[in-house]
N, C-alpha and C. Protein backbone atom coordinates (compact mmCIF):
# COMPACT_ATOMS: atom_id res chain seq x y z
N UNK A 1 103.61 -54.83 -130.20
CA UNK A 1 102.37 -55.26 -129.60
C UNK A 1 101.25 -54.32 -130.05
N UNK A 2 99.89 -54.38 -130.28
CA UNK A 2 99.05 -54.13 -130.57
C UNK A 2 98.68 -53.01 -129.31
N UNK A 3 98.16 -51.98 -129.83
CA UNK A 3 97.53 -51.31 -128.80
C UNK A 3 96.28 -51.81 -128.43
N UNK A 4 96.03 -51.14 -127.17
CA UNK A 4 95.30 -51.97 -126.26
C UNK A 4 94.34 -50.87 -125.46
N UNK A 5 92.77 -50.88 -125.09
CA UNK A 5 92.42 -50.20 -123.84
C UNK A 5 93.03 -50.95 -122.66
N UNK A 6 92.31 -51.87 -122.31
CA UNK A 6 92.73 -52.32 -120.97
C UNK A 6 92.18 -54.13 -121.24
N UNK A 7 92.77 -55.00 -120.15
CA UNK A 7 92.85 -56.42 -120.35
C UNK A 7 93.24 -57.05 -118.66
N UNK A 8 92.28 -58.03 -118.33
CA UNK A 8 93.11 -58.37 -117.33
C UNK A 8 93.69 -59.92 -116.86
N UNK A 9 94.37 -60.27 -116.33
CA UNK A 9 95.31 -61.07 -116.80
C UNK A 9 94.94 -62.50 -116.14
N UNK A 10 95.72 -64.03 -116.19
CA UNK A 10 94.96 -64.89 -115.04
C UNK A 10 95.66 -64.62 -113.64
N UNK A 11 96.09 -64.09 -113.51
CA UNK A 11 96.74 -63.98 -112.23
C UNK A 11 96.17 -63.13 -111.50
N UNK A 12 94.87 -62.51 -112.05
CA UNK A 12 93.89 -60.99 -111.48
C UNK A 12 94.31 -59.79 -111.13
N UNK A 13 95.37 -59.18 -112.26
CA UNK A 13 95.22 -58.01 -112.27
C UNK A 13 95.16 -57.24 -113.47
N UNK A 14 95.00 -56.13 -113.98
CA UNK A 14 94.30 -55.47 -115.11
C UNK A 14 95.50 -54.71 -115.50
N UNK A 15 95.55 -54.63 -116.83
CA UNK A 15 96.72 -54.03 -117.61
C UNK A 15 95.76 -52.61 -118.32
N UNK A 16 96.38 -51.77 -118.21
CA UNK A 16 95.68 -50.76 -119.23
C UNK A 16 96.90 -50.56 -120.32
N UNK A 17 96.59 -50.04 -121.62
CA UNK A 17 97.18 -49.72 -122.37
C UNK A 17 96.89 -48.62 -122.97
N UNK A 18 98.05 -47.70 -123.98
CA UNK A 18 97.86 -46.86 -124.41
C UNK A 18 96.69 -45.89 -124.47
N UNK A 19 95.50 -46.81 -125.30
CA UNK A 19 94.29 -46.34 -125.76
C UNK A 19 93.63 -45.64 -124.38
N UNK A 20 94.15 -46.54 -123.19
CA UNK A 20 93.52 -46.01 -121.89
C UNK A 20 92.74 -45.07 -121.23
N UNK A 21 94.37 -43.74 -122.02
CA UNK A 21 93.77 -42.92 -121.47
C UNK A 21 93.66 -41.80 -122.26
N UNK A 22 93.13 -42.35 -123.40
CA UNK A 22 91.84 -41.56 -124.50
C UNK A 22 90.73 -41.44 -123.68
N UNK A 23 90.25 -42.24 -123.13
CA UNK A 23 88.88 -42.50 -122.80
C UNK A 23 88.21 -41.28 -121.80
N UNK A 24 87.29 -41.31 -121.50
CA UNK A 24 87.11 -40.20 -120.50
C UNK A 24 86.98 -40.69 -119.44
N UNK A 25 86.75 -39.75 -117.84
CA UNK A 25 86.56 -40.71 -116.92
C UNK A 25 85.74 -41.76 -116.41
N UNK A 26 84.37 -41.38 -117.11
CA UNK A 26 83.12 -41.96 -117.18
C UNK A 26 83.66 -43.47 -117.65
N UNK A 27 84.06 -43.70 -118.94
CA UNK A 27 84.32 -44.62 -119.47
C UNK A 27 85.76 -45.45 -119.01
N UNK A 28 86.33 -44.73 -118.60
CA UNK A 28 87.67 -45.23 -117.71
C UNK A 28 87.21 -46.34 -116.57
N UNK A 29 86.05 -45.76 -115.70
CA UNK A 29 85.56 -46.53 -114.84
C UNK A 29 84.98 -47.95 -114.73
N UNK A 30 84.41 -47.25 -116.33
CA UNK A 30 83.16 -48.54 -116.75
C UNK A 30 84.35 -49.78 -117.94
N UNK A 31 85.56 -49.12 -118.38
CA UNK A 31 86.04 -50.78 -118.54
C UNK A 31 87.22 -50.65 -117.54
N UNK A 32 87.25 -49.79 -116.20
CA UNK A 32 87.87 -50.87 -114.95
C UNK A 32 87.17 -52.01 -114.68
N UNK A 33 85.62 -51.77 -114.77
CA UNK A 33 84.59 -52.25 -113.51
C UNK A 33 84.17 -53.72 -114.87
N UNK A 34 84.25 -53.47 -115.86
CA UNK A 34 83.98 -54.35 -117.26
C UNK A 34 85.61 -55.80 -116.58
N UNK A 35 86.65 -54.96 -117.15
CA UNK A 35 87.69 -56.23 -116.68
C UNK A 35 87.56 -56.31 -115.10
N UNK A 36 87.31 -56.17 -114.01
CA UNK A 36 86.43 -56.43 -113.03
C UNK A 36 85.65 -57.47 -112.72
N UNK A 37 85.06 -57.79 -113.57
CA UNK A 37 84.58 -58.43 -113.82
C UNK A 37 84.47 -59.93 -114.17
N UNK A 38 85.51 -60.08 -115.24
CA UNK A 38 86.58 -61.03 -115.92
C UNK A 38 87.17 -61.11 -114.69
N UNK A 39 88.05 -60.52 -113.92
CA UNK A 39 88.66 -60.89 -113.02
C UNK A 39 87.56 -61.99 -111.85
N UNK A 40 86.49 -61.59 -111.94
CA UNK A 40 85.44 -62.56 -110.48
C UNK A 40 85.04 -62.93 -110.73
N UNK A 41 85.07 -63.91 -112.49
CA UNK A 41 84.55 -64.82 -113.21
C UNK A 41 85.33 -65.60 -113.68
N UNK A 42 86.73 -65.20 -113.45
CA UNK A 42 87.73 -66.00 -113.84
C UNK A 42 88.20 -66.00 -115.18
N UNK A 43 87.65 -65.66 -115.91
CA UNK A 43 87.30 -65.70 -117.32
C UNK A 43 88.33 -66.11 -118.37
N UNK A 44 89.69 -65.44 -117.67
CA UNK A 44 91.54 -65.20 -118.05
C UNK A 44 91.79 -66.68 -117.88
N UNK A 45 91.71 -67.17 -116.50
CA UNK A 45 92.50 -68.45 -115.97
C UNK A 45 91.70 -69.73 -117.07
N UNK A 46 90.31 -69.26 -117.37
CA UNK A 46 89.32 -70.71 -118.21
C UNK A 46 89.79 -70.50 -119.85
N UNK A 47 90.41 -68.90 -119.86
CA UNK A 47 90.36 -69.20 -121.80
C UNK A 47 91.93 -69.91 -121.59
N UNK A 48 92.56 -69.14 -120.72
CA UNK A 48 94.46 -69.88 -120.68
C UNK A 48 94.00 -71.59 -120.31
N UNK A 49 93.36 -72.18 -119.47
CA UNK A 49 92.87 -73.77 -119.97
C UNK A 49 92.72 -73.96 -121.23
N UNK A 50 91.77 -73.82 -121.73
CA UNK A 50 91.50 -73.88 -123.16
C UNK A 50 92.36 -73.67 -124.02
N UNK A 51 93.35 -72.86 -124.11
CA UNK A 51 94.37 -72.88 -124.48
C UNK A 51 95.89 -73.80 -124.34
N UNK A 52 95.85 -74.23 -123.07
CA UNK A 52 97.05 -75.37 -122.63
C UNK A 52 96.77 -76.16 -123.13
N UNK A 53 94.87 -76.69 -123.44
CA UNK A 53 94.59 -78.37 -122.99
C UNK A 53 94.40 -78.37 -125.07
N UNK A 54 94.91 -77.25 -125.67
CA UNK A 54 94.58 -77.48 -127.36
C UNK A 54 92.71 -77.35 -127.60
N UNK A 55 92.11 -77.51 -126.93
CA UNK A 55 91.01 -77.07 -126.93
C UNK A 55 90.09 -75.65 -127.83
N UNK A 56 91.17 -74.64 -127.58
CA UNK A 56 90.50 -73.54 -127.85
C UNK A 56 91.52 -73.52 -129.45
N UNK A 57 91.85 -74.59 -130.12
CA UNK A 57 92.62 -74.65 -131.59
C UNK A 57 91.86 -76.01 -132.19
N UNK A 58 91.28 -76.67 -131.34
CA UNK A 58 90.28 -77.70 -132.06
C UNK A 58 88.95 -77.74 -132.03
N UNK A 59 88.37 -76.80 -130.92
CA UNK A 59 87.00 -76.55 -130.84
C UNK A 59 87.10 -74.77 -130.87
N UNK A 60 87.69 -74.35 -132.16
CA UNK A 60 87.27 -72.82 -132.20
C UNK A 60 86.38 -72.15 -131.80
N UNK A 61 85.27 -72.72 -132.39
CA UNK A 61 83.93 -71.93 -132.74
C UNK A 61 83.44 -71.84 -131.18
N UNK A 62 83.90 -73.28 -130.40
CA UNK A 62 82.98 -73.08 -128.97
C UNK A 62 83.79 -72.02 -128.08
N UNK A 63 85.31 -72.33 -128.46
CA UNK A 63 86.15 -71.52 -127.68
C UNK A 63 85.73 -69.50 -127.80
N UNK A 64 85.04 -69.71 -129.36
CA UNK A 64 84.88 -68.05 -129.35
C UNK A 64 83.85 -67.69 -128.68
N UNK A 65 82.79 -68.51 -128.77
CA UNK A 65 81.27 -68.55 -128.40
C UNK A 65 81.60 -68.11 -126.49
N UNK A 66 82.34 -69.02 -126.22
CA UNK A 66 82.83 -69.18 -124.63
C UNK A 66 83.40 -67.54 -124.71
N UNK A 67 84.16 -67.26 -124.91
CA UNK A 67 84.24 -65.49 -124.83
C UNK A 67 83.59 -64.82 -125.57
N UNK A 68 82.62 -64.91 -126.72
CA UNK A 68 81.85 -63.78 -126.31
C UNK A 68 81.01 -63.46 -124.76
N UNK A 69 80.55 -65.13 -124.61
CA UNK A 69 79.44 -64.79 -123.61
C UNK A 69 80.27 -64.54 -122.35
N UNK A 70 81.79 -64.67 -122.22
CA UNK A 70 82.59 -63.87 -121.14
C UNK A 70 82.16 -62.35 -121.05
N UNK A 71 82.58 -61.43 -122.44
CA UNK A 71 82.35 -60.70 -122.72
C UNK A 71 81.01 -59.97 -122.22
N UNK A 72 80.11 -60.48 -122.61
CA UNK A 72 79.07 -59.92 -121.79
C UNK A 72 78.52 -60.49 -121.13
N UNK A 73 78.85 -61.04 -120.21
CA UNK A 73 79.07 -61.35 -118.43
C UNK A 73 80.17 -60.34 -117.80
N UNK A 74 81.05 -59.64 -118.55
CA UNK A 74 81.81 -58.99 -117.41
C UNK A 74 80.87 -57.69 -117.94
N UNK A 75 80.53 -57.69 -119.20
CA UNK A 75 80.09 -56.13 -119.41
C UNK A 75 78.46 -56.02 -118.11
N UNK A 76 77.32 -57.29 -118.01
CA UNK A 76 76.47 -57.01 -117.20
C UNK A 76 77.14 -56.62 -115.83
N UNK A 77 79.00 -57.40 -115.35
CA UNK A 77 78.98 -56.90 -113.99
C UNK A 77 79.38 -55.58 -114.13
N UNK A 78 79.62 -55.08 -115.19
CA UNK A 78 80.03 -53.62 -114.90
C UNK A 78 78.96 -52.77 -114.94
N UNK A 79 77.46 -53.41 -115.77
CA UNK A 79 76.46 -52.50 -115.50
C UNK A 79 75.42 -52.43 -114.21
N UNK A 80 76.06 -53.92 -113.57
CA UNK A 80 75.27 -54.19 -112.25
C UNK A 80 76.11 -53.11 -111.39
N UNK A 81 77.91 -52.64 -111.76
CA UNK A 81 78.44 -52.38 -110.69
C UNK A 81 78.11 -50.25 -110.54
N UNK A 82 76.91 -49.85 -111.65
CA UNK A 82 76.14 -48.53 -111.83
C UNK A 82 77.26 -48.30 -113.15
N UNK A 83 78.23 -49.04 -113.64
CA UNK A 83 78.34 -48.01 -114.86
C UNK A 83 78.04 -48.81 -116.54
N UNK A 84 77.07 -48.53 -116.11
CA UNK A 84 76.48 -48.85 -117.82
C UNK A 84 76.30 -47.78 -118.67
N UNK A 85 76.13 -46.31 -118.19
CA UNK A 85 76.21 -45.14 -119.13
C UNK A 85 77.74 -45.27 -119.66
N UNK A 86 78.48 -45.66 -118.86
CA UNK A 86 80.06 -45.25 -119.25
C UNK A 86 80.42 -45.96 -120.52
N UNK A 87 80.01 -47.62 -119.87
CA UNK A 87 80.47 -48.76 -120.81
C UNK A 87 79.64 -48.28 -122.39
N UNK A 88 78.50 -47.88 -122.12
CA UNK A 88 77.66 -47.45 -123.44
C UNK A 88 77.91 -46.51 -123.73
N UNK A 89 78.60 -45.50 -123.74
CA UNK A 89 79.46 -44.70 -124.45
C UNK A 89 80.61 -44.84 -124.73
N UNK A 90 81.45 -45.65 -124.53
CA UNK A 90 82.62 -46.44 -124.57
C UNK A 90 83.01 -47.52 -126.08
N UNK A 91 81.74 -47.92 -125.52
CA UNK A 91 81.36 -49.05 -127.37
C UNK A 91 80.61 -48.61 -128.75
N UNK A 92 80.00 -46.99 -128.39
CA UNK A 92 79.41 -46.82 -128.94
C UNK A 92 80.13 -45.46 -129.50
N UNK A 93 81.17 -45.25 -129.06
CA UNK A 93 82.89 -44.21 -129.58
C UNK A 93 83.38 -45.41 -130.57
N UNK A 94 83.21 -46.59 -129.42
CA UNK A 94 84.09 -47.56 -130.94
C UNK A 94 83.82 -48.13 -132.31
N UNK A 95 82.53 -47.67 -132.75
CA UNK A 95 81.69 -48.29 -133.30
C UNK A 95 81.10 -49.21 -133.21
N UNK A 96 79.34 -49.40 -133.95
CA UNK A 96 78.86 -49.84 -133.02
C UNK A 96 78.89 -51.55 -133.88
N UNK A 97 79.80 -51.49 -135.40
CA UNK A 97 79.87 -52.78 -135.94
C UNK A 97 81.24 -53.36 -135.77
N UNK A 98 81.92 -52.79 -134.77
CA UNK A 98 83.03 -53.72 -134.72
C UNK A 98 83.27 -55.21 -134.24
N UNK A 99 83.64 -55.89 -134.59
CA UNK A 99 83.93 -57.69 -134.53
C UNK A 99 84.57 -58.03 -134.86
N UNK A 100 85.16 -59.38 -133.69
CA UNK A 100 86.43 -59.79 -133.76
C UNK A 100 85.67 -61.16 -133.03
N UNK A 101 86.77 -62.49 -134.05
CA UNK A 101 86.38 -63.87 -132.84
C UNK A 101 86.55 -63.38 -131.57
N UNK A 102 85.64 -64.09 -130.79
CA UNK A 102 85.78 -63.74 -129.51
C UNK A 102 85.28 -62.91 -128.62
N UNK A 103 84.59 -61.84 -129.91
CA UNK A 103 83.97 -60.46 -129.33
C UNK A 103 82.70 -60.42 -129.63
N UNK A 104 81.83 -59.97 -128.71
CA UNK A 104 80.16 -59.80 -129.86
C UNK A 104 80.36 -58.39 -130.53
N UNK A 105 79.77 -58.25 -131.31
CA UNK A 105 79.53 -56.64 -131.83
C UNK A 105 79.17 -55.56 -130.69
N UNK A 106 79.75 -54.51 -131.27
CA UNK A 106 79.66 -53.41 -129.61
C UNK A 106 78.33 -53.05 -129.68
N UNK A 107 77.53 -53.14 -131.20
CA UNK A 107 75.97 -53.26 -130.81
C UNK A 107 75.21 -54.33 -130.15
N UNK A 108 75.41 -55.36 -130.35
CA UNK A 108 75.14 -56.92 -129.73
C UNK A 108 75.32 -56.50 -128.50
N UNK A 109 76.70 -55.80 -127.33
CA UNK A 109 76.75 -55.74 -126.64
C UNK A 109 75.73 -54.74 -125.47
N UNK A 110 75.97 -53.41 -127.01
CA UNK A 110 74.77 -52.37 -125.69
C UNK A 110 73.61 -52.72 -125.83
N UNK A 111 73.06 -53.39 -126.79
CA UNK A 111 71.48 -54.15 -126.61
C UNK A 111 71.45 -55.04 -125.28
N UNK A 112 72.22 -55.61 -124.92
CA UNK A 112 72.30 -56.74 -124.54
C UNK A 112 72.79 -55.54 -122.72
N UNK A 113 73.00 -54.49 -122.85
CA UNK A 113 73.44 -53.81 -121.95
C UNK A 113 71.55 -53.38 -121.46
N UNK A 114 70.98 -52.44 -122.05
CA UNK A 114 69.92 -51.88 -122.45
C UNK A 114 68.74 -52.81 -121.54
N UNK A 115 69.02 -54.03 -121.42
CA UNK A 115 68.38 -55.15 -121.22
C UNK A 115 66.98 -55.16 -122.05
């Protein structure tokens, strides 16, 4: 399996992995409060739909589009929940051009943090 920071699941609870606990505490907090987020948006239970109903293998592009903007919807609740210094040092350790379907760029993201 791929290493992992942290992920949380449809059943609402949060997995951390390995990478975890690299992080510092600052940033530990801010992607609890990030998958937190995903968890009170549901975010897990709508991509696993999309996934049962073949959806997210015939409409790719919307299926990625649909998680990025997960993505930062859980990242605003983690900056609504006070940790946006954390999360922005967090993405900005990871570089700030990393991308993946599904993901915005971790710059896309702290702009988009920054408001």
């Amino acid at each position: 399996m791929k290493p992992f920071v942290a992920r949380s699941t449809p059943w609402g609870t949060i997995q951390t992995g390995a990478l975890f606990d690299r992080l510092t505490p600052l940033e530990q907090q801010a992607v609890i409060a990030h998958e937190e987020g995903h968890i009170r948006f549901h975010h897990a239970r709508t991509r696993f739909r999309w996934i049962l109903t073949g959806k997210a293998f015939f409409q790719a592009e919307r299926f990625y589009a649909l998680c990025e903007e997960q993505e930062m919807e859980a990242d605003r609740y983690a900056a609504w929940q006070g940790h946006a210094a954390g999360l922005i040092t967090f993405l900005f350790r990871q570089g700030l051009h990393v991308k993946s379907d599904g993901y915005p760029t971790h710059k896309q993201r702290i702009e988009a943090i920054h408001g």
